[in-house]
Protein backbone atom coordinates (compact mmCIF):
# COMPACT_ATOMS: atom_id res chain seq x y z
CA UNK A 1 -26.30 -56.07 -28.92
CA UNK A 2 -26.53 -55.24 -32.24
CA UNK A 3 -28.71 -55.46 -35.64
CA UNK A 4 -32.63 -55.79 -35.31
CA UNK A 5 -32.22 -59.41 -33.89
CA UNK A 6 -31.82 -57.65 -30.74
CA UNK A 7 -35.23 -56.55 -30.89
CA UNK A 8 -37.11 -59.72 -31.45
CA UNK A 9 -38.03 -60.41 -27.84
CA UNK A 10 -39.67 -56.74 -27.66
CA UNK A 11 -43.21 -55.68 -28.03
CA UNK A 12 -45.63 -52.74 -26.85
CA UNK A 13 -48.77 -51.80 -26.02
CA UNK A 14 -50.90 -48.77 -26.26
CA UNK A 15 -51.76 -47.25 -23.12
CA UNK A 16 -54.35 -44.53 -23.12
CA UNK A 17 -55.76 -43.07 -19.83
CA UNK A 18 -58.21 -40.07 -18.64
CA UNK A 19 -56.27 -37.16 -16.52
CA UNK A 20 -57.87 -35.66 -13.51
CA UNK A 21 -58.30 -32.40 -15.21
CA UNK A 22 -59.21 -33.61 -18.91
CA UNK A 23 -61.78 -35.91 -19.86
CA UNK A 24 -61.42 -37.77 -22.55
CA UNK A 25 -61.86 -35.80 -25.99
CA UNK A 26 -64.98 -35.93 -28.09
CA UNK A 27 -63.84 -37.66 -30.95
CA UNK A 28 -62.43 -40.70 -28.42
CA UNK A 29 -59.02 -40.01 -27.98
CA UNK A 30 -57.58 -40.02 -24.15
CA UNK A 31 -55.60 -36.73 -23.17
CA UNK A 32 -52.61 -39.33 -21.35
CA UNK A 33 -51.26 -41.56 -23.86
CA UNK A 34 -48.25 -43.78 -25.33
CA UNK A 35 -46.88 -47.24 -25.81
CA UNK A 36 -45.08 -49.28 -23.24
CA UNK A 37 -42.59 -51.05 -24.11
CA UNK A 38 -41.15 -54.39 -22.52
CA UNK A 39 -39.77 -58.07 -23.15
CA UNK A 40 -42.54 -60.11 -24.39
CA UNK A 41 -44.50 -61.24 -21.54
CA UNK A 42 -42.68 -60.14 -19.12
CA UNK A 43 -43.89 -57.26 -15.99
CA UNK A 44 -40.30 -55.76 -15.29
CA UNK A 45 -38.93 -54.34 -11.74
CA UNK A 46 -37.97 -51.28 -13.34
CA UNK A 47 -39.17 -48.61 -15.89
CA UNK A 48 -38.00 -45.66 -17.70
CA UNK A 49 -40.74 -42.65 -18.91
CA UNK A 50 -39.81 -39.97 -21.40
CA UNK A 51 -42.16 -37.09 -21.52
CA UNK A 52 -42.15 -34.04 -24.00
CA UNK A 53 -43.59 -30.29 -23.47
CA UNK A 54 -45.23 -31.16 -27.24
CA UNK A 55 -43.12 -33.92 -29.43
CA UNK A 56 -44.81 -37.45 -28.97
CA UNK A 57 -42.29 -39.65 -27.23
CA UNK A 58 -44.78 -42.96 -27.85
CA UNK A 59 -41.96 -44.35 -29.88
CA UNK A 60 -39.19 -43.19 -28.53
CA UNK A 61 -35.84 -44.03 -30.66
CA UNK A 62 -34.30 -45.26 -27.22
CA UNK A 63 -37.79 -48.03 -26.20
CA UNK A 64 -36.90 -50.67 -27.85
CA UNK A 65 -32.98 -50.82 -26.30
CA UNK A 66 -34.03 -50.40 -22.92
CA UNK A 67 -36.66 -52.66 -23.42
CA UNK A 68 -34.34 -55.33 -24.72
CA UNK A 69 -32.25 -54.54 -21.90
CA UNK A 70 -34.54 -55.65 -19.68
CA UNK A 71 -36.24 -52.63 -18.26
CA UNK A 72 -39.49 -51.20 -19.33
CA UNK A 73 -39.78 -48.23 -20.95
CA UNK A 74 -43.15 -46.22 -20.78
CA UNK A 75 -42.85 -43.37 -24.19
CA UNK A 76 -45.60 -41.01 -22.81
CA UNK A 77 -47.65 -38.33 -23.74
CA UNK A 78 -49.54 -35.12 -22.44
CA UNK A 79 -52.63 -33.68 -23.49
CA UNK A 80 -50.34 -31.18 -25.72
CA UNK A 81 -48.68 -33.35 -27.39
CA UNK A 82 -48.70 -31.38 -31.07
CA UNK A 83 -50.11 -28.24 -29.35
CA UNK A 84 -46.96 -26.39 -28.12
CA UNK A 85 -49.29 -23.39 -27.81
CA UNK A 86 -51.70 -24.51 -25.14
CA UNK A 87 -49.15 -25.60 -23.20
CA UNK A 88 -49.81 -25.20 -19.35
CA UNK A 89 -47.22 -26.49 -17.07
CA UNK A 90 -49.29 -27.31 -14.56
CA UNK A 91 -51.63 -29.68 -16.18
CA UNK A 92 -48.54 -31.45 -18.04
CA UNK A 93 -47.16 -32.54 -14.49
CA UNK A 94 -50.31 -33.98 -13.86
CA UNK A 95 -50.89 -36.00 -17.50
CA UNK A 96 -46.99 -37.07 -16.07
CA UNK A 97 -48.52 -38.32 -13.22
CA UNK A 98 -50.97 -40.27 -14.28
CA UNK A 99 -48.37 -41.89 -16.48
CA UNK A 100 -45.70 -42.56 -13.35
CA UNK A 101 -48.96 -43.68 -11.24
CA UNK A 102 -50.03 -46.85 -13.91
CA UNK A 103 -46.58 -48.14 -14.01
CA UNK A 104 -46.54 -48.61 -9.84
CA UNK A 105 -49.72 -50.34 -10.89
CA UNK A 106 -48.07 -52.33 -13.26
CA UNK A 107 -45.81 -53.56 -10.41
CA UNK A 108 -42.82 -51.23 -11.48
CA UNK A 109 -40.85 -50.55 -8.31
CA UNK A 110 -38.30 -48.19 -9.14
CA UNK A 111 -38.86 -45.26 -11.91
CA UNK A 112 -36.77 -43.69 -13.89
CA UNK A 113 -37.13 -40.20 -15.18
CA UNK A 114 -35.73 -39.58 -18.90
CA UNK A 115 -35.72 -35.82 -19.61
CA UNK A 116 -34.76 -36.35 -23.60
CA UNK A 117 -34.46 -33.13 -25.14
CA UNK A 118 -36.65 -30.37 -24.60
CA UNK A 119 -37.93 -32.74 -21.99
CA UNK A 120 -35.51 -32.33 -20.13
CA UNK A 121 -36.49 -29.86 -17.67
CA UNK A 122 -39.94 -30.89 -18.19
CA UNK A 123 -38.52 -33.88 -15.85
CA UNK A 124 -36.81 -32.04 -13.71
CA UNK A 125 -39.77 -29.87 -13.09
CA UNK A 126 -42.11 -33.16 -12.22
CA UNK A 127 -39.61 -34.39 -9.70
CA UNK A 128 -39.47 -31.13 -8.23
CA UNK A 129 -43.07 -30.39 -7.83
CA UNK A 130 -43.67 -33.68 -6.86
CA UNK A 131 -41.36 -33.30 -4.04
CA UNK A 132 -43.12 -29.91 -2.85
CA UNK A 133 -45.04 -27.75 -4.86
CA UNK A 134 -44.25 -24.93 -5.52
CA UNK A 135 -46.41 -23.79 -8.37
CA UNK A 136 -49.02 -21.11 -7.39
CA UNK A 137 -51.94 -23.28 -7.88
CA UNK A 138 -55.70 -23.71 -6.32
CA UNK A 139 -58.50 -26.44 -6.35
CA UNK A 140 -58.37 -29.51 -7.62
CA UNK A 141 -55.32 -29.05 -9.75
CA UNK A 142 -53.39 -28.31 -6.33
CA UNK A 143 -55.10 -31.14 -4.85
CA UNK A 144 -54.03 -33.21 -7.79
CA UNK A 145 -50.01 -32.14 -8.23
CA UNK A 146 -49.90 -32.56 -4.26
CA UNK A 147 -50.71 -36.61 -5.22
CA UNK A 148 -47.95 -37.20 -7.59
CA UNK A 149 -45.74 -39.63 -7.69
CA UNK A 150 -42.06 -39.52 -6.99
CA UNK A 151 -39.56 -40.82 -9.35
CA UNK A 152 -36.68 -43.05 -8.23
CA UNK A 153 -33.53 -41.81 -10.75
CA UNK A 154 -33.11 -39.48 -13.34
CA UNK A 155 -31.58 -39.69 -16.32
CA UNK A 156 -30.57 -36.27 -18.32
CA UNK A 157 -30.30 -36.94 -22.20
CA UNK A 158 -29.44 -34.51 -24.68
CA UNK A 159 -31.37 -32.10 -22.67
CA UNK A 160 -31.46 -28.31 -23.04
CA UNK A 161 -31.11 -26.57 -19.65
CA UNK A 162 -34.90 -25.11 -19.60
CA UNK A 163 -37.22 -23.86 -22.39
CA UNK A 164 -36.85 -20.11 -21.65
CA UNK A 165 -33.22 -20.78 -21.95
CA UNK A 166 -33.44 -22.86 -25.45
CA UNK A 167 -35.54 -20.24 -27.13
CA UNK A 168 -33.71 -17.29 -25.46
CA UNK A 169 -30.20 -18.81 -27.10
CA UNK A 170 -31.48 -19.60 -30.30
CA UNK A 171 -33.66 -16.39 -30.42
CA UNK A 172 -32.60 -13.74 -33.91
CA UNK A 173 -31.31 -10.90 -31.07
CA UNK A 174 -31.53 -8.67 -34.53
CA UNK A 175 -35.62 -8.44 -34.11
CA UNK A 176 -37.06 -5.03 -33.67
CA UNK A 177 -40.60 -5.69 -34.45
CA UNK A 178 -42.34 -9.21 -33.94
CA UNK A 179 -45.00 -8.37 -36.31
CA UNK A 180 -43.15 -8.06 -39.40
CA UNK A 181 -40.30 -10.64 -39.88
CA UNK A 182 -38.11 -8.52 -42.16
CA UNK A 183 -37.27 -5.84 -39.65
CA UNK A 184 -33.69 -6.28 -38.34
CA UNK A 185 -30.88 -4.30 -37.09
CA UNK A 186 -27.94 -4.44 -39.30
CA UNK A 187 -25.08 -4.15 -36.58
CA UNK A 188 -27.08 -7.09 -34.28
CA UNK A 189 -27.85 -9.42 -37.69
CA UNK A 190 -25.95 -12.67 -37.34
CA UNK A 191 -26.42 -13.45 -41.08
CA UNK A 192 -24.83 -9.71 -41.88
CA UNK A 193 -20.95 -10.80 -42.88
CA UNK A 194 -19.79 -7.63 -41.70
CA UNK A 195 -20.59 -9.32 -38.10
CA UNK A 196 -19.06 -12.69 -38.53
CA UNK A 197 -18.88 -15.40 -38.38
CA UNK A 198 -16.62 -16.25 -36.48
CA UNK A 199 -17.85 -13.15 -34.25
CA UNK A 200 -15.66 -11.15 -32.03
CA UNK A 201 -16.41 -11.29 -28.49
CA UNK A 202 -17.74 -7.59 -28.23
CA UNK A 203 -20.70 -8.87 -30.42
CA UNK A 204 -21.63 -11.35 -28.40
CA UNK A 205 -22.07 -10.30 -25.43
CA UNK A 206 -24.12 -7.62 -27.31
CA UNK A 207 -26.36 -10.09 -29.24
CA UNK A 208 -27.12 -12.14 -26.28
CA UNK A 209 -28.09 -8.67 -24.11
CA UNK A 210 -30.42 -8.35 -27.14
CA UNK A 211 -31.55 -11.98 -26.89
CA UNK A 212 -32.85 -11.61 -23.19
CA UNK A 213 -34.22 -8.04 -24.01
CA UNK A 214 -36.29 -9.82 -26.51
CA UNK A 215 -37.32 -12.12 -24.64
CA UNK A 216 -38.69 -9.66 -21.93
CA UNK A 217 -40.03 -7.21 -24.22
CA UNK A 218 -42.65 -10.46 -25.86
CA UNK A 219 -42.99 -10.97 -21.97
CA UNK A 220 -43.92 -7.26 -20.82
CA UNK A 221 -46.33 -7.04 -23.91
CA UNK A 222 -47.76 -10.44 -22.91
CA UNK A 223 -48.53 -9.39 -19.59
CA UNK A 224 -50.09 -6.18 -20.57
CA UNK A 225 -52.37 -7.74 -23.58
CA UNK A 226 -53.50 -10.58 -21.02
CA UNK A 227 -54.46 -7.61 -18.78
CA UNK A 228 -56.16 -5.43 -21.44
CA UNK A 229 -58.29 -8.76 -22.58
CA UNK A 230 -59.38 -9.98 -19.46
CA UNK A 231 -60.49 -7.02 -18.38
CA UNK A 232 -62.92 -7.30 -21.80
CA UNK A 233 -64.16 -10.55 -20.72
CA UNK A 234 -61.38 -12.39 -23.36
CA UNK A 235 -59.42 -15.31 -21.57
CA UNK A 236 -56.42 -15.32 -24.08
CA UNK A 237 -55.33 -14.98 -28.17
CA UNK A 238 -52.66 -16.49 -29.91
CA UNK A 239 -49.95 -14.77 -31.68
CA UNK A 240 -47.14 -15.26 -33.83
CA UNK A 241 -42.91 -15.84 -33.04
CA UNK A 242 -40.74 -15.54 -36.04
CA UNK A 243 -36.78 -15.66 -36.35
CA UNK A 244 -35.91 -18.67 -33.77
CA UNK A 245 -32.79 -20.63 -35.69
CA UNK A 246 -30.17 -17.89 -34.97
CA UNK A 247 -27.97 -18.53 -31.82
CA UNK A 248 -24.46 -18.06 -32.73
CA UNK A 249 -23.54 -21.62 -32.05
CA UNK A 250 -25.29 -22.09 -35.31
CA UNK A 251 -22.84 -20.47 -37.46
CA UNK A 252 -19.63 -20.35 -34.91
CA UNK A 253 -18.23 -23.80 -34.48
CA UNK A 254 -15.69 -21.55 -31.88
CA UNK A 255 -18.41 -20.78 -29.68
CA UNK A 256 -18.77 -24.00 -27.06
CA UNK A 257 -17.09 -26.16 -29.21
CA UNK A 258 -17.71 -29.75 -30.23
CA UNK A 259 -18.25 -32.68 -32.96
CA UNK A 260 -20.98 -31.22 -34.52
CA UNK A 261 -21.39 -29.84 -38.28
CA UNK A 262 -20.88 -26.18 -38.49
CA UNK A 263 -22.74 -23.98 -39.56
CA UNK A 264 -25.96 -26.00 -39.24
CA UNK A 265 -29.33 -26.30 -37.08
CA UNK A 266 -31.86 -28.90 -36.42
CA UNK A 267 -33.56 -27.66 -39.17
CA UNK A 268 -30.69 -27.45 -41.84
CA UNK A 269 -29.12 -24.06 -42.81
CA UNK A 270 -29.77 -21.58 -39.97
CA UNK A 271 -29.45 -18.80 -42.53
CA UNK A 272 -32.72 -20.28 -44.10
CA UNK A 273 -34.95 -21.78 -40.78
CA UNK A 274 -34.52 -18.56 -39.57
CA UNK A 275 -36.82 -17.47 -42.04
CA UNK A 276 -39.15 -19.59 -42.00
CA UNK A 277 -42.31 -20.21 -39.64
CA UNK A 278 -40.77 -23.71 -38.84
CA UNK A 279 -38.97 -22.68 -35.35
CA UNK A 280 -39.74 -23.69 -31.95
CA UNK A 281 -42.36 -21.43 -30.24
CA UNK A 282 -43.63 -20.60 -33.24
CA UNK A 283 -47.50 -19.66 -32.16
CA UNK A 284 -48.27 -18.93 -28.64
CA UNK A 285 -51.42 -17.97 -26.35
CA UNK A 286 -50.38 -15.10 -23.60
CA UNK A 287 -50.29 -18.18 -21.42
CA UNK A 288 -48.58 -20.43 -22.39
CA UNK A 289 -46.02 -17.77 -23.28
CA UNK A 290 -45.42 -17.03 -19.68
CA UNK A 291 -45.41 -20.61 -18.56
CA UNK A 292 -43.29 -21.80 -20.95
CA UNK A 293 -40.88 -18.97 -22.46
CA UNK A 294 -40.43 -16.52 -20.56
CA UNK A 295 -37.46 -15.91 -18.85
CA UNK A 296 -39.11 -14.10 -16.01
CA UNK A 297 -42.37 -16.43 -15.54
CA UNK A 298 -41.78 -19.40 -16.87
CA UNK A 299 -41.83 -22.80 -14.31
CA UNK A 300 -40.06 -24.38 -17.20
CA UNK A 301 -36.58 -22.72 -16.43
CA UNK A 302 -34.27 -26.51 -15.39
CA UNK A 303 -31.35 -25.02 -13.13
CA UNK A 304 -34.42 -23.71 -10.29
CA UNK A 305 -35.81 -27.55 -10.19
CA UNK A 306 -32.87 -29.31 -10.96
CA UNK A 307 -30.79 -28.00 -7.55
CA UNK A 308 -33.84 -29.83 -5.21
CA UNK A 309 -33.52 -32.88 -7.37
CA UNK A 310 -31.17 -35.58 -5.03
CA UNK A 311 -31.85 -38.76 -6.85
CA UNK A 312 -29.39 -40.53 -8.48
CA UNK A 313 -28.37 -38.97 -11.85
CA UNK A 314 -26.63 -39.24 -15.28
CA UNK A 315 -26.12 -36.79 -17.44
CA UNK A 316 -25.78 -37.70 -21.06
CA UNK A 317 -24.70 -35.12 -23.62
CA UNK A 318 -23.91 -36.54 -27.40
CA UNK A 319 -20.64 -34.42 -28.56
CA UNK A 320 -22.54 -34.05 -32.44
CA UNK A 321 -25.71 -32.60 -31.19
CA UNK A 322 -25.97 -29.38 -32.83
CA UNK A 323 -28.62 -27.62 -30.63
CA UNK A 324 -27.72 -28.69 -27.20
CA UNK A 325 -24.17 -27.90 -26.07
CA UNK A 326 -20.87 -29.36 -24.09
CA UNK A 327 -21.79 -25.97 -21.76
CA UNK A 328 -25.83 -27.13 -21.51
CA UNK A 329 -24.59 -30.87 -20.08
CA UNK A 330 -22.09 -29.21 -18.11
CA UNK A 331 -24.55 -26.90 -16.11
CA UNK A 332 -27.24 -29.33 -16.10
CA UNK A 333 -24.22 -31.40 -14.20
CA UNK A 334 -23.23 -28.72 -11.86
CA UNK A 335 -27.36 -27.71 -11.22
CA UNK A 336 -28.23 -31.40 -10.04
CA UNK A 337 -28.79 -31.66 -6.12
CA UNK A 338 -27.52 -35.29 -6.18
CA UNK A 339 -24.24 -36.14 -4.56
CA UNK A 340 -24.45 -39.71 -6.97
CA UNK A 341 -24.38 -38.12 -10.27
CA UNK A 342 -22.69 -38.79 -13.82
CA UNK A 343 -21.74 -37.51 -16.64
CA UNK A 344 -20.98 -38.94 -20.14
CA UNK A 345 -20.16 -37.16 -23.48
CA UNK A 346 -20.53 -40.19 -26.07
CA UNK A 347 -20.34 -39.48 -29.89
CA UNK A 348 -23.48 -38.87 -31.75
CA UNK A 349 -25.91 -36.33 -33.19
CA UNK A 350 -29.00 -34.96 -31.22
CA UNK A 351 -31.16 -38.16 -31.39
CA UNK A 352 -28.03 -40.63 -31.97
CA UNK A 353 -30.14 -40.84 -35.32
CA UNK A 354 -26.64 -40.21 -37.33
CA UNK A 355 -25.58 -44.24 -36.87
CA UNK A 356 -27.91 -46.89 -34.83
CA UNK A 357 -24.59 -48.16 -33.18
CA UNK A 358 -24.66 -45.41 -31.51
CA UNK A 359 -28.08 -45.41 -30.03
CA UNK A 360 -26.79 -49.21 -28.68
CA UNK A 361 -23.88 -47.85 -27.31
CA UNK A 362 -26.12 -44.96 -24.95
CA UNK A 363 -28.46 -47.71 -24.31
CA UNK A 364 -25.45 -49.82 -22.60
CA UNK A 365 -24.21 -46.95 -20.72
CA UNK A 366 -27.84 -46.42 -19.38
CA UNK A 367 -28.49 -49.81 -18.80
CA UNK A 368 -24.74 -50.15 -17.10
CA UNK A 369 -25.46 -47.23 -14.56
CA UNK A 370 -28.59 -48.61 -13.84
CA UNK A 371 -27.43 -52.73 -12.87
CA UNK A 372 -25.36 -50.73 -9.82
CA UNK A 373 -28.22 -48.60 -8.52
CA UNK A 374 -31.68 -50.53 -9.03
């Protein structure tokens, strides 16, 4: 297929629903929402969701070719969608949920998970939990993530490996004070030329140590405030995370190499974004902290959820993407519990956004693996 003739037969609607543990806001709007997308008039056998920890997937770049393809495609929402620093894993699995329940309702027989991106091991986490939960839950949110529904394939697409993993790699290891953003340690600064690029092997392995001790220090201190708070009657606070555009991949085109441009970020020069309050994580609460980033606590880690996932799976990693690497698809590949899985390494940047072609060209290769297992 090609050109927007393609697209002619495709239309969507808006679907907005109440979850069990959010009524719908104030103002109107419904904490579970997106647009499905189909043929015109037509209820199809089998449907595709994409889901996000806080990007809204409503109109996702790949709808409109599955759609035309013949499958629906359901580009769905949370209640955090735009509020990365409420997230709670918990309640995202069930805003999933209700999504993956109103397609069965819609007549959809088989479902197919699309971790895109950060959502990824979002996904991977749903299937997992909705297998057996495992998350250390009570009430009516247990009662609710022991209802979900089970997917039927999964599809892995540009994904990073886990969010604790993301922000660890592309965490500035040179950091020796999160409250002020221009304290650094010359010998660990990747944007020091007396450290590379290209950067010897000794420095690293050094820099990443520093990465995960980073990571754990925000995570010790998180514990500790939470503690100190609640015992003074305060639930939670939100703070501040600075310096998240510098994993050496960045700058390094000989670290896990591939198509993409080098040096560069998803955010342009690394030497700049790093700089700027424009990185992922940026604000947190204590919470959402240690259920999204942290290394130690976080649910959100893929390679744990991944191994219990047996569905049938393909793994597609674009070879241009310059924030997910060939060494992310690769242990996503090997992490998978499924004896029928797949992997693909087409040409293309992150979101295939560099040349449309190219977004037809994934959208055959989806729609290919799919005619031989639906």
């Amino acid at each position: 297929m090609a050109g927007q003739e393609q697209f002619r037969d495709v239309e969507n609607r808006f679907v907005g629903l109440v979850s069990p543990t959010m009524p719908i806001a104030g103002h109107g709007s419904h904490p579970c929402q997106g647009l499905y997308w189909t043929r015109k008039g037509k209820a199809p056998r089998v449907a595709m969701i994409a889901t996000h920890y806080n990007v809204d997937f409503a109109e996702h770049y790949i709808a409109p070719y599955m759609a035309a393809r013949g499958y629906g495609f359901l580009g769905w929402n949370t209640r955090y969608r735009g509020a990365e620093d409420q997230f709670l894993l918990e309640h995202a699995l069930i805003d999933i949920g209700v999504g993956m329940k109103w397609l069965r309702e819609q007549g959809v027989e088989k479902i197919v998970l699309l971790g895109n991106s950060g959502g990824g091991s979002l996904m991977g986490a749903y299937q997992a939990e909705a297998q057996k939960l495992t998350l250390p839950v009570e009430g009516v949110v247990k009662a609710e993530l022991e209802k979900l529904t089970k997917a039927n394939l999964y599809i892995s697409l540009n994904a990073h490996p886990g969010r604790p993993e993301v922000l660890t790699g592309w965490m500035d290891g040179s950091v020796i004070d999160e409250t002020d953003p221009t304290k650094r340690d010359p010998s660990l600064d990747p944007f020091n030329p007396d450290n590379g690029p290209p950067y010897w092997q000794e420095f690293i392995t050094r820099y990443r140590a520093a990465q995960v001790a980073r990571n754990q220090r925000i995570t010790d201190w998180a514990k500790a405030e939470l503690k100190r708070l609640n015992a003074a009657g305060v639930p939670d606070r939100i703070f501040p995370l600075f310096g998240t555009w510098a994993d050496l991949r960045f700058m390094d085109p000989a670290i896990d190499p591939s198509d993409r441009p080098c040096p560069g970020c998803y955010r342009g020069s690394p030497t700049v974004a790093n700089r700027a309050p424009s990185g992922i994580g940026r604000a947190n609460t204590l919470k959402t902290w240690l259920s999204m980033w942290s290394l130690e606590t976080s649910q959100c880690r893929g390679e744990a959820h991944l191994k219990t996932i047996e569905l049938p799976s393909l793994v597609i990693q674009s070879t241009g993407d310059m924030g997910v690497f060939p060494s992310d698809a690769k242990l996503i590949f090997e992490a998978l519990g499924s004896k029928d899985k797949t992997l693909k390494m087409p040409k293309g940047a992150h979101y295939f956004e560099d040349a449309p072609h190219y977004r037809g060209e994934v959208a055959d290769t989806i729609a290919a693996w799919l005619e031989t297992r639906v």
